[in-house]
N, C-alpha and C. Protein backbone atom coordinates (compact mmCIF):
# COMPACT_ATOMS: atom_id res chain seq x y z
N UNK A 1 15.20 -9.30 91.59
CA UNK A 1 16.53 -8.78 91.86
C UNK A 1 16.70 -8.66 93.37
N UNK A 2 17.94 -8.91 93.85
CA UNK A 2 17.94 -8.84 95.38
C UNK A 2 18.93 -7.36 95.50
N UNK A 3 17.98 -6.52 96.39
CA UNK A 3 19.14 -5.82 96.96
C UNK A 3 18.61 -5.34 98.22
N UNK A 4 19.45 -4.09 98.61
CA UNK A 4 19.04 -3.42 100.12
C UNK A 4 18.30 -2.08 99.73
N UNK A 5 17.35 -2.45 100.43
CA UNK A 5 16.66 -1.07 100.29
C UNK A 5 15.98 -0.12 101.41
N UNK A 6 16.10 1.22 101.45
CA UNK A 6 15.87 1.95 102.63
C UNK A 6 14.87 2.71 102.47
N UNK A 7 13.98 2.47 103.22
CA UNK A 7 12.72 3.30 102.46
C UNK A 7 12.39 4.01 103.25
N UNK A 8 10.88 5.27 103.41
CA UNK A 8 10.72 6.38 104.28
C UNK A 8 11.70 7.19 104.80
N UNK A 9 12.41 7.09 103.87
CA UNK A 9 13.27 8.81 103.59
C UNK A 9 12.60 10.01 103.86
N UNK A 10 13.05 11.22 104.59
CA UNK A 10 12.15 12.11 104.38
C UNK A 10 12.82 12.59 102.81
N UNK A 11 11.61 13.30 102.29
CA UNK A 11 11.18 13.80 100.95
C UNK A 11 12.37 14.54 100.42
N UNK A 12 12.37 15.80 101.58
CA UNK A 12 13.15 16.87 101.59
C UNK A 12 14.89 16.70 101.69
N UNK A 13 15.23 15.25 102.06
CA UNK A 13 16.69 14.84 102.32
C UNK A 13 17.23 14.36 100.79
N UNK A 14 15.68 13.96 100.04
CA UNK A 14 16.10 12.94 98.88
C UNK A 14 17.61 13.86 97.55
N UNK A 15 17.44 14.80 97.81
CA UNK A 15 18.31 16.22 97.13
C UNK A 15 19.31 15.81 98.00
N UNK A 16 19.51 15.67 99.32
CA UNK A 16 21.24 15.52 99.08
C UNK A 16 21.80 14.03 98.84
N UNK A 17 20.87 13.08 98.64
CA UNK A 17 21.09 11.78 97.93
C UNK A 17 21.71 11.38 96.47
N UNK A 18 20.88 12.63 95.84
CA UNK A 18 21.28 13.00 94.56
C UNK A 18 22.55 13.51 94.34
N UNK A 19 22.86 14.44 95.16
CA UNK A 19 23.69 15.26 94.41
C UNK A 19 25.12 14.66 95.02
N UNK A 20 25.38 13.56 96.32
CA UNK A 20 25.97 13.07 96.87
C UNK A 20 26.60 12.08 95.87
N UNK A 21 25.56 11.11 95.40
CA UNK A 21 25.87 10.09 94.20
C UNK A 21 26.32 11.03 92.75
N UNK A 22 25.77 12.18 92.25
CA UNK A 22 26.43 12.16 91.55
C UNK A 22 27.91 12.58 91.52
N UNK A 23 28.20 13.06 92.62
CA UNK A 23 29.59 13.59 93.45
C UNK A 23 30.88 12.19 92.78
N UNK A 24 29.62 10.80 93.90
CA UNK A 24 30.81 9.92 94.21
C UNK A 24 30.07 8.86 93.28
N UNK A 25 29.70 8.85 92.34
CA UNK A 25 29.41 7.49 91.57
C UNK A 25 28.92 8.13 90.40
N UNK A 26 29.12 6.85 89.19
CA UNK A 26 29.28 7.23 87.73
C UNK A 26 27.77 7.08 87.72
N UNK A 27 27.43 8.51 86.73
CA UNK A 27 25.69 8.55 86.52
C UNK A 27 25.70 7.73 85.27
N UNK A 28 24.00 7.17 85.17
CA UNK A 28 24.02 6.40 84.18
C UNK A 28 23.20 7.04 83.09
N UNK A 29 22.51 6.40 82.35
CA UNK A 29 21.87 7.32 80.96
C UNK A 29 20.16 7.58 81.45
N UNK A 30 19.79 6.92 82.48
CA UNK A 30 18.26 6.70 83.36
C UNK A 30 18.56 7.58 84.62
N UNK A 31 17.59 8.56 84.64
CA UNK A 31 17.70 9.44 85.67
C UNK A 31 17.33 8.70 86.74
N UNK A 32 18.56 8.86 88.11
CA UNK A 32 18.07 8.73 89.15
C UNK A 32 18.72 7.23 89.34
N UNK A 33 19.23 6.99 88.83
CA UNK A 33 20.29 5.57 88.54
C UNK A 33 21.88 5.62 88.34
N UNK A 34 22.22 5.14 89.22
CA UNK A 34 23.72 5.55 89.22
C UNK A 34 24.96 4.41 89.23
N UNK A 35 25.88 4.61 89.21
CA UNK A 35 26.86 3.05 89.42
C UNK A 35 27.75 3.51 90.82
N UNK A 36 28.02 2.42 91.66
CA UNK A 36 29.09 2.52 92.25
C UNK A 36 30.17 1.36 92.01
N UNK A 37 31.45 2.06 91.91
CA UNK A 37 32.61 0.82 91.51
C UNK A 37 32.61 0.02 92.77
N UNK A 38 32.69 -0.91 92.77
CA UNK A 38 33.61 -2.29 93.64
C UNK A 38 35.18 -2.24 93.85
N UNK A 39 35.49 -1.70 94.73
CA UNK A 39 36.74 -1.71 94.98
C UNK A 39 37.50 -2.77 94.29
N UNK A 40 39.26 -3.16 93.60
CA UNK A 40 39.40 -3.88 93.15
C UNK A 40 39.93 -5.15 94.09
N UNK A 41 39.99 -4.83 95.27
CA UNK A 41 40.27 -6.05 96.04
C UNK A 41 39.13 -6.63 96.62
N UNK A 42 38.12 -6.23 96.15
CA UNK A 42 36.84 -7.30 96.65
C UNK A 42 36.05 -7.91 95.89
N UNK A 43 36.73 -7.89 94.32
CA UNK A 43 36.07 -8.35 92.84
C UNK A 43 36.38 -10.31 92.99
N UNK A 44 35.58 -10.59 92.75
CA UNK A 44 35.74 -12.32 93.05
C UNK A 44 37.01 -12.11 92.24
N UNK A 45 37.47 -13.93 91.63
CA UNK A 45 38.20 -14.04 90.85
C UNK A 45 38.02 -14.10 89.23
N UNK A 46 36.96 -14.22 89.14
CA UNK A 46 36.55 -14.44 87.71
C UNK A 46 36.76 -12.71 87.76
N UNK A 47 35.60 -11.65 88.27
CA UNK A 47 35.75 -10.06 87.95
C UNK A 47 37.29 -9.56 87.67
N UNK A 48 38.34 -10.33 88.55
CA UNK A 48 39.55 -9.48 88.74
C UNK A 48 40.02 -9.82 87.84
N UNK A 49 40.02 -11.12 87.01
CA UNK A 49 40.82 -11.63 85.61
C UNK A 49 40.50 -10.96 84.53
N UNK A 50 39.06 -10.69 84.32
CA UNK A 50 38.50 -9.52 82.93
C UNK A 50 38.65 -8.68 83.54
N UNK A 51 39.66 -7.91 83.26
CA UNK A 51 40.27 -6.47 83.19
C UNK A 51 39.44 -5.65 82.08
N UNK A 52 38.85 -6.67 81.16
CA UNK A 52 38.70 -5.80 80.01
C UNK A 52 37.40 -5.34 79.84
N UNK A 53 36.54 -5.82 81.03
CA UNK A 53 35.09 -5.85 81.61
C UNK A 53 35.48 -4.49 82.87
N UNK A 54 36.36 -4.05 83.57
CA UNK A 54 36.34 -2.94 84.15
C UNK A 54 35.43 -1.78 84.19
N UNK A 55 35.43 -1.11 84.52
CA UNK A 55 34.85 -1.55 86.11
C UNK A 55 33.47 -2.06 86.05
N UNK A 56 33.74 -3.03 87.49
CA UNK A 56 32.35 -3.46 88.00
C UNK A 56 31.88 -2.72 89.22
N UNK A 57 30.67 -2.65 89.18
CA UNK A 57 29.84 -1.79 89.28
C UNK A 57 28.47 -2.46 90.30
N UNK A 58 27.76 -1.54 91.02
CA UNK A 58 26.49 -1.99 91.66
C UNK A 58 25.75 -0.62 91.59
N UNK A 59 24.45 -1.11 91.39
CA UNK A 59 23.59 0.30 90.79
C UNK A 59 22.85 0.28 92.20
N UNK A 60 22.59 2.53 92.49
CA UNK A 60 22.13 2.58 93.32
C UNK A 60 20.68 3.20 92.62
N UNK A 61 19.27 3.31 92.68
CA UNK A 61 18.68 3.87 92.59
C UNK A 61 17.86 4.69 93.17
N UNK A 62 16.90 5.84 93.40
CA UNK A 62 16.88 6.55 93.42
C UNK A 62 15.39 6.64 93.81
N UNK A 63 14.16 6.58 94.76
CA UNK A 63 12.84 7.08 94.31
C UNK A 63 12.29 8.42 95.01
N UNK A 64 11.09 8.56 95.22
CA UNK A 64 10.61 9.29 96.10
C UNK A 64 11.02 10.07 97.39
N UNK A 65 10.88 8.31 97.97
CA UNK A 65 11.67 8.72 99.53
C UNK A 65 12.18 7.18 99.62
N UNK A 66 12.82 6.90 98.86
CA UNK A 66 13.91 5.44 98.97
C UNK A 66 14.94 5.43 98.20
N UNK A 67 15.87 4.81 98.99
CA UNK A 67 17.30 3.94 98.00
C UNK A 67 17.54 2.56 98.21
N UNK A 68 17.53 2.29 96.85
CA UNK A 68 17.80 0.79 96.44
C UNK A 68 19.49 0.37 95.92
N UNK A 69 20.04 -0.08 96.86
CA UNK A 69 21.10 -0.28 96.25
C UNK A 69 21.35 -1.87 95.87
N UNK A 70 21.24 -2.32 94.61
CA UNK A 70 20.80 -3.95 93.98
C UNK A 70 22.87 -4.56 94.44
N UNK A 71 22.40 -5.40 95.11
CA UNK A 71 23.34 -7.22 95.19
C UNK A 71 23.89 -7.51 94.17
N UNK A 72 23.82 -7.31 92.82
CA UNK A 72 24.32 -7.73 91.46
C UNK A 72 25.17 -6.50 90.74
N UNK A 73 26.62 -7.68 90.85
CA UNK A 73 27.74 -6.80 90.28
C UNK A 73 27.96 -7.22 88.83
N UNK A 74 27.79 -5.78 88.22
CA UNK A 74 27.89 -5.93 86.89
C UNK A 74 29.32 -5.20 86.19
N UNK A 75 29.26 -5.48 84.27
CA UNK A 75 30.59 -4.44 84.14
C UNK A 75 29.77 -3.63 83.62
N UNK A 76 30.46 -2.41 83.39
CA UNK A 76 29.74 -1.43 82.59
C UNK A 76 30.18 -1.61 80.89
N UNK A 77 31.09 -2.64 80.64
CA UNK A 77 32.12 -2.60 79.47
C UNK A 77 30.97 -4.29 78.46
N UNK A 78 30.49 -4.97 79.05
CA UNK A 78 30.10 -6.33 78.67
C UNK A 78 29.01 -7.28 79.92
N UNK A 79 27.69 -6.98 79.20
CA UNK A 79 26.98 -7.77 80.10
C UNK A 79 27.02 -9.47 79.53
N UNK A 80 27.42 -9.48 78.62
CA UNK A 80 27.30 -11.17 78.14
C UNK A 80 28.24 -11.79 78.56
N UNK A 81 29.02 -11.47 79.28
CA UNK A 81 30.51 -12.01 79.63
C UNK A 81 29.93 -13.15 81.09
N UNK A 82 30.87 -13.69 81.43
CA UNK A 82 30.71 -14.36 82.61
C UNK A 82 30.73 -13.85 83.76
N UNK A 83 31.30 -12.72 83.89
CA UNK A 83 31.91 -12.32 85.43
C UNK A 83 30.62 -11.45 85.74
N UNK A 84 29.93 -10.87 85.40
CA UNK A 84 28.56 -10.02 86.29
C UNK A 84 27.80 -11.29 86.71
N UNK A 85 27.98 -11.16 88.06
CA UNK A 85 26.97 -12.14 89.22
C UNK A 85 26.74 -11.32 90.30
N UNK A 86 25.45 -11.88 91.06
CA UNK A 86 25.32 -11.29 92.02
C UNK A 86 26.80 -11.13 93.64
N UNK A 87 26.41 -10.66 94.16
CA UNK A 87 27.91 -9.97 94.97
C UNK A 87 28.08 -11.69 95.74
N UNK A 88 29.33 -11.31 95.93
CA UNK A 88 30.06 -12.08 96.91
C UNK A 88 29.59 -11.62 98.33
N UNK A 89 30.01 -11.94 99.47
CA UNK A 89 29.26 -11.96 100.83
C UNK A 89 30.10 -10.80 101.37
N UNK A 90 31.57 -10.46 101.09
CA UNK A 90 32.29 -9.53 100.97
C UNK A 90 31.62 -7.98 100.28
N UNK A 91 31.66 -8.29 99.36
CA UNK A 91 30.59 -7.15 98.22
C UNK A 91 29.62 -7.07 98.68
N UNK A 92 28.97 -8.32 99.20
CA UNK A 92 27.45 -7.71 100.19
C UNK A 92 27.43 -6.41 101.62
N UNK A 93 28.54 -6.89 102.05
CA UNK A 93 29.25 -6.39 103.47
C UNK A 93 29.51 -4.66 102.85
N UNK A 94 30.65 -4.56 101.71
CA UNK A 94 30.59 -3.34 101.12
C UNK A 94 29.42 -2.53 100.73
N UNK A 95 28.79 -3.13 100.08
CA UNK A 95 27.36 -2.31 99.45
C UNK A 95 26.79 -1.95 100.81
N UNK A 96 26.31 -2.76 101.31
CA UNK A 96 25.48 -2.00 102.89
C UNK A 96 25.88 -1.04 103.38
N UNK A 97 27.65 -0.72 103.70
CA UNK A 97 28.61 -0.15 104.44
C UNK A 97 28.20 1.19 103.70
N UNK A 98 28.44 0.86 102.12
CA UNK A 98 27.99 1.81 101.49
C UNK A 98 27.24 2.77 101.75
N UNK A 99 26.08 2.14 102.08
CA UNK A 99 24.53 2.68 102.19
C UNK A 99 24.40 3.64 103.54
N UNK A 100 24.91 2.82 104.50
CA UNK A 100 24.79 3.25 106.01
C UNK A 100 26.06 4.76 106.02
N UNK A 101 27.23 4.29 105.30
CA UNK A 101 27.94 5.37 105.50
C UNK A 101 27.27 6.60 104.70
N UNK A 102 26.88 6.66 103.60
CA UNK A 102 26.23 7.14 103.02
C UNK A 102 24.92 8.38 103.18
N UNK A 103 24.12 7.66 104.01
CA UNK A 103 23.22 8.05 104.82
C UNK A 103 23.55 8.76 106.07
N UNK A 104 24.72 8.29 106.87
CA UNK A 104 25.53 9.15 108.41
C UNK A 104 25.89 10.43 107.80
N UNK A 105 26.64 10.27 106.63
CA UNK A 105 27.63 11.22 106.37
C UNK A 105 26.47 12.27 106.03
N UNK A 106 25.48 12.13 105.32
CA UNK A 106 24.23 13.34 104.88
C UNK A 106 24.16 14.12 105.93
N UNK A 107 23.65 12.64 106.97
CA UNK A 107 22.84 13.52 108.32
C UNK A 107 21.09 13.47 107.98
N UNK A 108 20.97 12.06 106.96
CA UNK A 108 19.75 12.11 106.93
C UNK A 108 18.81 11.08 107.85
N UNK A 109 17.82 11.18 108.63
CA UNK A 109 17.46 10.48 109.22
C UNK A 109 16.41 9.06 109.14
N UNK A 110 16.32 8.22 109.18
CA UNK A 110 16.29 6.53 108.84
C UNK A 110 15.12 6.02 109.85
């Protein structure tokens, strides 16, 4: 799986990681695994046509002292469908932005 990952977190920051994602992204049924939506103007064209696959999604996870946020946009509604592929170069650009804003806004240090 390709994604971005930030590792040597301090320990003690990993608590406001948590409680940040579950703030701003849909928790999933696996602790410590979460979704973030894809804005709808940066969904390729195949994502934006299945409406009925809504929302797509990129999972952030969660370890020790790391976050993994995975390249592959999925729906939460239908994985057999066509439209979950890995991100567009756009969606790549978002997910990182993600990450980095993410991390400023804590105040945790990298």
């Amino acid at each position: 799986m390709r994604a971005y990952l930030i590792d040597e977190l301090p320990t003690s920051h990993m608590d406001r990681l948590n409680k940040f994602l579950k703030k701003n992204a849909l928790s999933s049924s696996i602790n410590q695994l979460f979704w973030v939506r894809i804005p709808e103007d940066l969904l390729s064209e195949t994502q934006f046509q299945h409406r009925k696959c809504w929302p797509h999604v990129f999972a952030v996870e969660l370890g020790l002292d790391w976050v993994k946020l995975e390249f592959f946009v999925r729906s939460l509604h239908n994985m057999r469908c066509s439209c979950p592929a890995y991100c567009t170069a756009q969606q790549r650009v978002y997910i990182i932005d993600y990450a980095h804003r993410m991390i400023e806004h804590l105040g945790i240090k990298t």
